[in-house]
C-alpha atoms as a PDB file:
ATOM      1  CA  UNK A   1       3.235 -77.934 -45.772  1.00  0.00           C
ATOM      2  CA  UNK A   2       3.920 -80.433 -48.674  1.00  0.00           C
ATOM      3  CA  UNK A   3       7.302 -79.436 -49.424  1.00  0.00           C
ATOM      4  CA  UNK A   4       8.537 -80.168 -46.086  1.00  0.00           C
ATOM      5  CA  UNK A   5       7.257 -83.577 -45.831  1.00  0.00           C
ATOM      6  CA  UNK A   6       8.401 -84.223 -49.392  1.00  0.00           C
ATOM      7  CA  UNK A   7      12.116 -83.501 -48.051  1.00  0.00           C
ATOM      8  CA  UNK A   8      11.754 -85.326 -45.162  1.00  0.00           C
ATOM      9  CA  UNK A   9      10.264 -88.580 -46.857  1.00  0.00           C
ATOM     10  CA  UNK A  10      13.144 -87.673 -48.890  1.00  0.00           C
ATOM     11  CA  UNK A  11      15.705 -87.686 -46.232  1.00  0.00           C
ATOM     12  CA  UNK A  12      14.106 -91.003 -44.575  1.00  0.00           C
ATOM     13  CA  UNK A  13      14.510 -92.534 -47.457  1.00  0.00           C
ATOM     14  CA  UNK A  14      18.043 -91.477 -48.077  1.00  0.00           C
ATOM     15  CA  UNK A  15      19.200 -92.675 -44.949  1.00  0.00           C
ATOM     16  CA  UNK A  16      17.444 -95.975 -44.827  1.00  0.00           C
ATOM     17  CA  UNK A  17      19.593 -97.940 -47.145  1.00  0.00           C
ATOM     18  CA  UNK A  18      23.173 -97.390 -45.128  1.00  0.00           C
ATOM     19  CA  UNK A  19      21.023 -97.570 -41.422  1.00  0.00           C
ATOM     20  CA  UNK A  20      19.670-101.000 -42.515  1.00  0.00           C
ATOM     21  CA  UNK A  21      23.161-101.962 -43.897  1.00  0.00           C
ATOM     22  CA  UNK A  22      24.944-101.011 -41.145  1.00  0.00           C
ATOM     23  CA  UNK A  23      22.572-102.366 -37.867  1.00  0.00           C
ATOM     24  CA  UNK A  24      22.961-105.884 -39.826  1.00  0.00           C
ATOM     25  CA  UNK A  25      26.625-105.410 -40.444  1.00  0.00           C
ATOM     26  CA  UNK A  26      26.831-104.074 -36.476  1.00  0.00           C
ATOM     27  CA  UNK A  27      24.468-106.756 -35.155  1.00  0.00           C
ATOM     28  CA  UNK A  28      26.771-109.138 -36.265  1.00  0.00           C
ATOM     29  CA  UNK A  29      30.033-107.404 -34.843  1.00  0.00           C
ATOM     30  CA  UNK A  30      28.823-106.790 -31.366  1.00  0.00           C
ATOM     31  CA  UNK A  31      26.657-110.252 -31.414  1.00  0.00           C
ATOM     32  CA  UNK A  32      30.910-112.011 -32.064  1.00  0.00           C
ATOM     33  CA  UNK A  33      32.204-109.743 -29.992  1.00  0.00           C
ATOM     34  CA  UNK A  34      29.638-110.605 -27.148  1.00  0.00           C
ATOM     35  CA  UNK A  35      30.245-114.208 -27.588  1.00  0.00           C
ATOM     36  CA  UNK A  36      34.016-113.716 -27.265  1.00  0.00           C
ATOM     37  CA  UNK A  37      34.123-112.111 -24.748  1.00  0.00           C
ATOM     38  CA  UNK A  38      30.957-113.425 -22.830  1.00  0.00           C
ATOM     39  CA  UNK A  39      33.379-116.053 -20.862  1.00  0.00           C
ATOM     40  CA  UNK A  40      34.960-113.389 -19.211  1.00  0.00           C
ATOM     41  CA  UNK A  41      31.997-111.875 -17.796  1.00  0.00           C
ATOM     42  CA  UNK A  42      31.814-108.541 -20.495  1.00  0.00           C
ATOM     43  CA  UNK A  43      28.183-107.467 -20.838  1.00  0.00           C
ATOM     44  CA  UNK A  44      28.287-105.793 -24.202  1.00  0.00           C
ATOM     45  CA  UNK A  45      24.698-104.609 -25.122  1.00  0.00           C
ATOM     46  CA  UNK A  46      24.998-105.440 -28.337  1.00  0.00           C
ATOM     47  CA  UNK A  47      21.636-104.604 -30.280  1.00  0.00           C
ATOM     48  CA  UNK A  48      21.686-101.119 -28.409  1.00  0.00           C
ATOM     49  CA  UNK A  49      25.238-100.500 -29.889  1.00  0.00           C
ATOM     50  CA  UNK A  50      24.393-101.627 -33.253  1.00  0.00           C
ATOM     51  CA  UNK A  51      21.475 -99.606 -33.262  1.00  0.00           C
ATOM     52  CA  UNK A  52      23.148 -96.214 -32.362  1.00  0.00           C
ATOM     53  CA  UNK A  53      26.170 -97.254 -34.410  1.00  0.00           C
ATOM     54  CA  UNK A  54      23.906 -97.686 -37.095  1.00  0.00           C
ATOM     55  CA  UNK A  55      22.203 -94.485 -36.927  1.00  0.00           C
ATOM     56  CA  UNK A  56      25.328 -92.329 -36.685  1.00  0.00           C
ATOM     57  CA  UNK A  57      26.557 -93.959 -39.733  1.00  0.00           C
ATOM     58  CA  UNK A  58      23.481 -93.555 -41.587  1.00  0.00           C
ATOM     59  CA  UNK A  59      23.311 -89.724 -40.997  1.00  0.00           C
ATOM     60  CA  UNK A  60      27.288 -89.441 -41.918  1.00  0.00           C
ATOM     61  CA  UNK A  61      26.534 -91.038 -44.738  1.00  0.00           C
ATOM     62  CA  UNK A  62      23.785 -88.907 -45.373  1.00  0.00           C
ATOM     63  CA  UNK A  63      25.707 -86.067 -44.920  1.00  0.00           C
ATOM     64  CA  UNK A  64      28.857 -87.131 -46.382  1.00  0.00           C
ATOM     65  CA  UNK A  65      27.079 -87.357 -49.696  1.00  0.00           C
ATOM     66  CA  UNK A  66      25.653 -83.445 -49.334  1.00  0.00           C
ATOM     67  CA  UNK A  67      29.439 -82.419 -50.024  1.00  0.00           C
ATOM     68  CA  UNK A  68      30.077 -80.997 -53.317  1.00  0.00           C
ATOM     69  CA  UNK A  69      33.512 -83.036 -54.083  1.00  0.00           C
ATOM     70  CA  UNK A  70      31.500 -86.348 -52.964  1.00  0.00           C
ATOM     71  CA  UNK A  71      30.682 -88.024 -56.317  1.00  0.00           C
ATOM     72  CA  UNK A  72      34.712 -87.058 -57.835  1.00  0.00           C
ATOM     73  CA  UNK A  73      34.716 -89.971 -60.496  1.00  0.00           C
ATOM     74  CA  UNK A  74      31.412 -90.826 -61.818  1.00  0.00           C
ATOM     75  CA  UNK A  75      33.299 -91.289 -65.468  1.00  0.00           C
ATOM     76  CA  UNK A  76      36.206 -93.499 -64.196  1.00  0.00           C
ATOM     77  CA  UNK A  77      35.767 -96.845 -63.484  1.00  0.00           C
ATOM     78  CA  UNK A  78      34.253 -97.796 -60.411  1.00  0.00           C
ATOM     79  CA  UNK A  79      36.885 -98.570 -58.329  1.00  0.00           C
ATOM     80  CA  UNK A  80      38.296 -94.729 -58.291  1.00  0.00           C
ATOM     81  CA  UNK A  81      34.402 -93.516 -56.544  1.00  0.00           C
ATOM     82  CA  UNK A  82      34.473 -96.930 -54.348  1.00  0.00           C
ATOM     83  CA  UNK A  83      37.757 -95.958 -53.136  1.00  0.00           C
ATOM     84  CA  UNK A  84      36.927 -92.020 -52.883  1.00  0.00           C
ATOM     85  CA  UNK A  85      34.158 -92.443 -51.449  1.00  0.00           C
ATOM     86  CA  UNK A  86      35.196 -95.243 -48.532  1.00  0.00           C
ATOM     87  CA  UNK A  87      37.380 -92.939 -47.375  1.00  0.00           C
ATOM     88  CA  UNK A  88      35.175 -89.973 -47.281  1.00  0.00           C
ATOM     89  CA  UNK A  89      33.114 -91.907 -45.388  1.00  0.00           C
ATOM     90  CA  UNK A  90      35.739 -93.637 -42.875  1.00  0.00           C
ATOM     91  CA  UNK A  91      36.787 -90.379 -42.450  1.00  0.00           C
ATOM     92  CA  UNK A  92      33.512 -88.657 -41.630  1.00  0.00           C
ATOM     93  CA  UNK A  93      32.674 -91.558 -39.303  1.00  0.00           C
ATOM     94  CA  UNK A  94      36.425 -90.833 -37.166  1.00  0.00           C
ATOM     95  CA  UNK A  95      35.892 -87.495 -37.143  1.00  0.00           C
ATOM     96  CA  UNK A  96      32.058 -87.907 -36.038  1.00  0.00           C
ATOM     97  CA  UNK A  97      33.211 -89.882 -33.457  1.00  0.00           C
ATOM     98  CA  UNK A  98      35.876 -88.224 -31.981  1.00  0.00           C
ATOM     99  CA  UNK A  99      33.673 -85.215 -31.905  1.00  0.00           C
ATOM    100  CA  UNK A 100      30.888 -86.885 -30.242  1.00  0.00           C
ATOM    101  CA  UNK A 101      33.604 -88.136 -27.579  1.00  0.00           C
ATOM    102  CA  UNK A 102      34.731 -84.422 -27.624  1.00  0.00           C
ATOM    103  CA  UNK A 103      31.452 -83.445 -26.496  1.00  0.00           C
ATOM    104  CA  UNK A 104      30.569 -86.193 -23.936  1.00  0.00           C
ATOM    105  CA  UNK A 105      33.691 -85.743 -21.766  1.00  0.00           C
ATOM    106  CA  UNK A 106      33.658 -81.924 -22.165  1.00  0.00           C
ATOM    107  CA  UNK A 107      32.190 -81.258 -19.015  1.00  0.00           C
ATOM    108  CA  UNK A 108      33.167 -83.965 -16.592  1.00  0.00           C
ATOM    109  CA  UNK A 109      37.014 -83.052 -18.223  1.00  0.00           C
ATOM    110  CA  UNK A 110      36.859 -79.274 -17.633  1.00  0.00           C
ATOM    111  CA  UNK A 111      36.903 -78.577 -21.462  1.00  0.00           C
ATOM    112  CA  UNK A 112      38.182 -78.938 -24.590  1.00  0.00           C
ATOM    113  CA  UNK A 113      41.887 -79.943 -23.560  1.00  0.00           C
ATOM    114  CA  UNK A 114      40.586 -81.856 -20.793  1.00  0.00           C
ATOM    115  CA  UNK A 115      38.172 -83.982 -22.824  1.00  0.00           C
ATOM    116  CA  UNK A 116      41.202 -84.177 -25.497  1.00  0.00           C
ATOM    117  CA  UNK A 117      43.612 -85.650 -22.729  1.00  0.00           C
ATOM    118  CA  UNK A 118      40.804 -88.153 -21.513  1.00  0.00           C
ATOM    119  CA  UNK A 119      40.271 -89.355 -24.461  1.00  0.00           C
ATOM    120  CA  UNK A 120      44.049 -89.961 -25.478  1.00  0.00           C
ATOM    121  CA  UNK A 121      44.556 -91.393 -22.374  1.00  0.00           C
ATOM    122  CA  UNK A 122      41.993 -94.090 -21.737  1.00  0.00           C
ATOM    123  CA  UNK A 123      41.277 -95.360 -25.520  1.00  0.00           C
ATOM    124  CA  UNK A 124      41.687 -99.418 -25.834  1.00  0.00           C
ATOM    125  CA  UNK A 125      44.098 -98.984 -28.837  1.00  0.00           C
ATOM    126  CA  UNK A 126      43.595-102.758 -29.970  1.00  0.00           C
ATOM    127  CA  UNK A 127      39.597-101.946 -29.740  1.00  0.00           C
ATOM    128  CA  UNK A 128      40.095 -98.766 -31.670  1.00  0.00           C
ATOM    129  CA  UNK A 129      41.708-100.195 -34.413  1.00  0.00           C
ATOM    130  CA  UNK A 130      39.491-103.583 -34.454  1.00  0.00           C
ATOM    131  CA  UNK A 131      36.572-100.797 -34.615  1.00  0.00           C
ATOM    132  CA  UNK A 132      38.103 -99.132 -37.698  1.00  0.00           C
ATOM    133  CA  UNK A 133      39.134-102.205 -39.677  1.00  0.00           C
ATOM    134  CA  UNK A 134      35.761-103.379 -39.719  1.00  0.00           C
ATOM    135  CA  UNK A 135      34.074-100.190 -40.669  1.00  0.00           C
ATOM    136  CA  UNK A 136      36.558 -99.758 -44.050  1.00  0.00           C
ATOM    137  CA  UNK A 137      35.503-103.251 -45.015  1.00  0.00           C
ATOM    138  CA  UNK A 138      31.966-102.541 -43.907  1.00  0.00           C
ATOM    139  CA  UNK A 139      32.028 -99.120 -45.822  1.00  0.00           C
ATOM    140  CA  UNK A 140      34.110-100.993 -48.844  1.00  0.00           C
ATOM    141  CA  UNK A 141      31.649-103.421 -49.174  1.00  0.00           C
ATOM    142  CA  UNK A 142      28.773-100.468 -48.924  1.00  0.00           C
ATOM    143  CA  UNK A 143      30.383 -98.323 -51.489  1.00  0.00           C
ATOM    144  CA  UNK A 144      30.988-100.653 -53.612  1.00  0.00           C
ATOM    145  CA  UNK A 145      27.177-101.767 -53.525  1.00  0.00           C
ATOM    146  CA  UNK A 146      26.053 -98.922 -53.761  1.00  0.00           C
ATOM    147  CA  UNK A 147      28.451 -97.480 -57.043  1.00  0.00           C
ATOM    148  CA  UNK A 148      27.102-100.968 -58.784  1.00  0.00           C
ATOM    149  CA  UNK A 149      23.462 -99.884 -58.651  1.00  0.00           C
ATOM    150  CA  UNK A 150      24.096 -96.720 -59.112  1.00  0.00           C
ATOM    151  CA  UNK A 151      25.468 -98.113 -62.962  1.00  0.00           C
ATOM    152  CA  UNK A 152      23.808-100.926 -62.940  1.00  0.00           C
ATOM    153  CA  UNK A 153      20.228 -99.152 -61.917  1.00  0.00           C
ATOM    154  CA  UNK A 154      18.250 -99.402 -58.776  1.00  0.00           C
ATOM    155  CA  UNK A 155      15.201-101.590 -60.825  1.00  0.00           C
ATOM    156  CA  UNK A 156      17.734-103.900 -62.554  1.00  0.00           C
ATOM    157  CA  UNK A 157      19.503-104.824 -59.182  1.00  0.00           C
ATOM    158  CA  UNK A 158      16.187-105.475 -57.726  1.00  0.00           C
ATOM    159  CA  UNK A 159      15.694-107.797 -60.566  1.00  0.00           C
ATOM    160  CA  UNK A 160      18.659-109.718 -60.969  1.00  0.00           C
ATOM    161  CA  UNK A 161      18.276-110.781 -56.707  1.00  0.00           C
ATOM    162  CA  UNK A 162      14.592-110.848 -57.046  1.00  0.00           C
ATOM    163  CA  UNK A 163      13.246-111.464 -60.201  1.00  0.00           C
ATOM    164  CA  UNK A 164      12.912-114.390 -62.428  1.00  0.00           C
ATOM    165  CA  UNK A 165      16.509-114.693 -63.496  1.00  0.00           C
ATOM    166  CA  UNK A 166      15.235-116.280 -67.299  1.00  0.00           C
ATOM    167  CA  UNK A 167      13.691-112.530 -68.267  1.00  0.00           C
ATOM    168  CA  UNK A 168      17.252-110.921 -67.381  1.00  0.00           C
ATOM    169  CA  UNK A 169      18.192-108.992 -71.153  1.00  0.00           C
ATOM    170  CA  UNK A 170      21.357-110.274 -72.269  1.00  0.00           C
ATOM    171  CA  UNK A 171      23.297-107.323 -72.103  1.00  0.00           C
ATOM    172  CA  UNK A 172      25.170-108.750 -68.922  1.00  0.00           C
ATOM    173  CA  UNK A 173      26.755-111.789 -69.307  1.00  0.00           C
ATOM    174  CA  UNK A 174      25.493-114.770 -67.099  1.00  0.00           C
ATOM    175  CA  UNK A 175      26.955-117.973 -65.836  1.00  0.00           C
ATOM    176  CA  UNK A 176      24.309-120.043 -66.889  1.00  0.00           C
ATOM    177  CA  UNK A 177      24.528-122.113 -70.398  1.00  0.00           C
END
Protein backbone atom coordinates (compact mmCIF):
# COMPACT_ATOMS: atom_id res chain seq x y z
CA UNK A 1 0.00 0.00 0.00
CA UNK A 2 3.00 2.46 0.33
CA UNK A 3 4.14 2.34 -3.09
CA UNK A 4 0.98 3.52 -4.46
CA UNK A 5 0.62 6.49 -2.36
CA UNK A 6 4.30 7.25 -2.89
CA UNK A 7 3.41 7.58 -6.79
CA UNK A 8 0.52 9.37 -6.29
CA UNK A 9 2.07 12.05 -3.81
CA UNK A 10 4.42 11.83 -6.58
CA UNK A 11 2.09 12.63 -9.33
CA UNK A 12 0.30 15.48 -7.11
CA UNK A 13 3.23 16.94 -6.77
CA UNK A 14 4.25 16.81 -10.36
CA UNK A 15 1.30 18.40 -11.51
CA UNK A 16 1.02 21.14 -8.97
CA UNK A 17 3.60 23.49 -10.25
CA UNK A 18 2.02 23.97 -14.06
CA UNK A 19 -1.91 23.76 -12.37
CA UNK A 20 -0.95 26.66 -10.05
CA UNK A 21 0.86 28.44 -12.98
CA UNK A 22 -1.67 28.10 -15.25
CA UNK A 23 -5.19 28.94 -12.99
CA UNK A 24 -3.15 32.35 -12.22
CA UNK A 25 -2.10 32.82 -15.78
CA UNK A 26 -6.04 31.76 -16.78
CA UNK A 27 -7.60 33.79 -13.96
CA UNK A 28 -6.18 36.64 -15.41
CA UNK A 29 -7.23 35.87 -19.16
CA UNK A 30 -10.83 35.12 -18.55
CA UNK A 31 -11.00 37.90 -15.56
CA UNK A 32 -9.82 40.67 -19.10
CA UNK A 33 -11.75 38.91 -21.17
CA UNK A 34 -14.87 39.20 -18.80
CA UNK A 35 -14.31 42.82 -18.39
CA UNK A 36 -14.18 43.33 -22.17
CA UNK A 37 -16.69 41.93 -22.97
CA UNK A 38 -18.96 42.46 -19.81
CA UNK A 39 -20.58 45.71 -21.66
CA UNK A 40 -22.07 43.62 -24.06
CA UNK A 41 -23.85 41.46 -21.78
CA UNK A 42 -21.24 38.07 -22.18
CA UNK A 43 -21.35 36.08 -18.95
CA UNK A 44 -18.02 34.34 -19.11
CA UNK A 45 -17.56 32.22 -15.88
CA UNK A 46 -14.32 32.96 -15.58
CA UNK A 47 -12.80 31.20 -12.36
CA UNK A 48 -14.70 27.93 -13.54
CA UNK A 49 -12.81 28.19 -16.94
CA UNK A 50 -9.56 28.91 -15.45
CA UNK A 51 -9.93 26.20 -13.19
CA UNK A 52 -10.67 23.40 -15.78
CA UNK A 53 -8.26 25.10 -18.17
CA UNK A 54 -5.86 24.81 -15.59
CA UNK A 55 -6.27 21.29 -14.82
CA UNK A 56 -6.17 20.03 -18.41
CA UNK A 57 -2.97 21.78 -18.81
CA UNK A 58 -1.51 20.51 -15.76
CA UNK A 59 -2.16 16.80 -16.67
CA UNK A 60 -0.77 17.52 -20.45
CA UNK A 61 1.96 18.74 -18.99
CA UNK A 62 2.23 15.94 -16.85
CA UNK A 63 1.97 13.72 -19.49
CA UNK A 64 3.82 15.50 -22.06
CA UNK A 65 6.89 15.11 -19.92
CA UNK A 66 6.31 10.98 -19.63
CA UNK A 67 7.44 10.94 -23.45
CA UNK A 68 10.76 9.59 -24.06
CA UNK A 69 11.97 12.41 -26.73
CA UNK A 70 10.66 15.14 -24.06
CA UNK A 71 13.91 16.39 -22.45
CA UNK A 72 15.89 16.44 -26.40
CA UNK A 73 18.57 19.13 -25.34
CA UNK A 74 19.49 19.04 -21.80
CA UNK A 75 23.35 19.81 -23.07
CA UNK A 76 22.47 22.76 -25.42
CA UNK A 77 21.75 25.90 -24.20
CA UNK A 78 18.53 26.56 -22.84
CA UNK A 79 16.79 28.09 -25.40
CA UNK A 80 16.88 24.75 -27.76
CA UNK A 81 14.66 22.65 -24.55
CA UNK A 82 12.53 26.06 -23.97
CA UNK A 83 11.71 26.02 -27.50
CA UNK A 84 11.31 22.02 -27.77
CA UNK A 85 9.55 21.77 -25.17
CA UNK A 86 6.82 24.87 -25.76
CA UNK A 87 5.91 23.27 -28.59
CA UNK A 88 5.51 19.84 -27.27
CA UNK A 89 3.41 21.25 -25.00
CA UNK A 90 1.25 23.72 -27.34
CA UNK A 91 0.91 20.87 -29.25
CA UNK A 92 -0.32 18.39 -26.66
CA UNK A 93 -2.69 21.08 -25.35
CA UNK A 94 -4.37 21.45 -29.38
CA UNK A 95 -4.50 18.09 -29.75
CA UNK A 96 -6.06 17.54 -26.09
CA UNK A 97 -8.45 19.86 -26.97
CA UNK A 98 -9.62 19.02 -30.12
CA UNK A 99 -10.00 15.54 -28.81
CA UNK A 100 -11.96 16.51 -25.89
CA UNK A 101 -14.26 18.54 -28.47
CA UNK A 102 -14.13 15.25 -30.52
CA UNK A 103 -15.66 13.50 -27.76
CA UNK A 104 -18.27 16.04 -26.48
CA UNK A 105 -20.06 16.51 -29.83
CA UNK A 106 -19.71 12.80 -30.76
CA UNK A 107 -23.03 11.92 -29.89
CA UNK A 108 -25.28 14.89 -30.38
CA UNK A 109 -23.21 14.93 -34.13
CA UNK A 110 -23.86 11.28 -35.04
CA UNK A 111 -20.07 10.44 -34.83
CA UNK A 112 -16.80 10.99 -35.61
CA UNK A 113 -17.36 12.96 -39.01
CA UNK A 114 -20.24 14.59 -37.57
CA UNK A 115 -18.49 15.93 -34.47
CA UNK A 116 -15.47 16.78 -37.02
CA UNK A 117 -17.91 18.95 -39.26
CA UNK A 118 -19.42 20.69 -36.04
CA UNK A 119 -16.54 21.58 -34.88
CA UNK A 120 -15.07 23.10 -38.23
CA UNK A 121 -18.07 24.75 -38.69
CA UNK A 122 -18.97 26.72 -35.60
CA UNK A 123 -15.29 27.59 -34.15
CA UNK A 124 -14.87 31.60 -33.44
CA UNK A 125 -11.61 31.67 -35.52
CA UNK A 126 -10.49 35.13 -33.92
CA UNK A 127 -11.21 33.32 -30.33
CA UNK A 128 -9.28 30.29 -31.43
CA UNK A 129 -6.34 31.97 -32.29
CA UNK A 130 -6.52 34.66 -29.27
CA UNK A 131 -6.75 31.21 -27.18
CA UNK A 132 -3.53 29.86 -28.74
CA UNK A 133 -1.40 33.01 -28.70
CA UNK A 134 -1.75 33.26 -25.15
CA UNK A 135 -1.05 29.71 -24.27
CA UNK A 136 2.60 29.78 -26.38
CA UNK A 137 3.47 32.84 -24.34
CA UNK A 138 1.94 31.28 -21.26
CA UNK A 139 3.80 27.91 -22.01
CA UNK A 140 7.08 30.13 -23.17
CA UNK A 141 7.14 31.81 -20.14
CA UNK A 142 6.51 28.23 -18.18
CA UNK A 143 9.22 26.46 -20.00
CA UNK A 144 11.43 28.77 -19.73
CA UNK A 145 10.90 28.86 -15.80
CA UNK A 146 10.96 25.82 -15.44
CA UNK A 147 14.49 24.90 -17.75
CA UNK A 148 16.10 27.84 -15.34
CA UNK A 149 15.51 25.85 -12.15
CA UNK A 150 16.01 22.95 -13.54
CA UNK A 151 20.01 24.47 -14.05
CA UNK A 152 19.83 26.76 -11.73
CA UNK A 153 18.36 24.16 -8.88
CA UNK A 154 15.00 24.03 -7.27
CA UNK A 155 16.70 25.26 -3.54
CA UNK A 156 18.75 28.07 -5.17
CA UNK A 157 15.63 29.57 -7.00
CA UNK A 158 13.79 29.40 -3.82
CA UNK A 159 16.58 31.39 -2.41
CA UNK A 160 17.37 33.99 -4.70
CA UNK A 161 13.11 35.11 -4.54
CA UNK A 162 13.00 34.20 -0.95
CA UNK A 163 15.98 34.30 0.86
CA UNK A 164 18.19 36.94 2.20
CA UNK A 165 19.68 38.12 -1.05
CA UNK A 166 23.33 39.15 1.02
CA UNK A 167 24.05 35.09 1.62
CA UNK A 168 23.58 34.50 -2.31
CA UNK A 169 27.41 32.72 -3.30
CA UNK A 170 28.92 34.73 -5.87
CA UNK A 171 28.95 32.39 -8.52
CA UNK A 172 26.03 34.39 -10.30
CA UNK A 173 26.65 37.72 -10.97
CA UNK A 174 24.34 40.37 -9.23
CA UNK A 175 23.31 43.89 -9.93
CA UNK A 176 24.06 45.15 -6.73
CA UNK A 177 27.60 47.05 -6.00
Amino acid sequence: MHKPLAFIKHEFLEVLPPTIFFFVAFNIIWLTSALMLQQYGVDAWALTKATVGALIVGKVVLIADKLPFINRFPEKPLIYNVGWKTAIYVAAALLFRYVELLVEFMGPQGGFLGANAHIWSEIVWPRFWATHIWLVVLFLAYCTLRELVRVVGRDRVIHMFFGDPKTLSPSLPSDGP
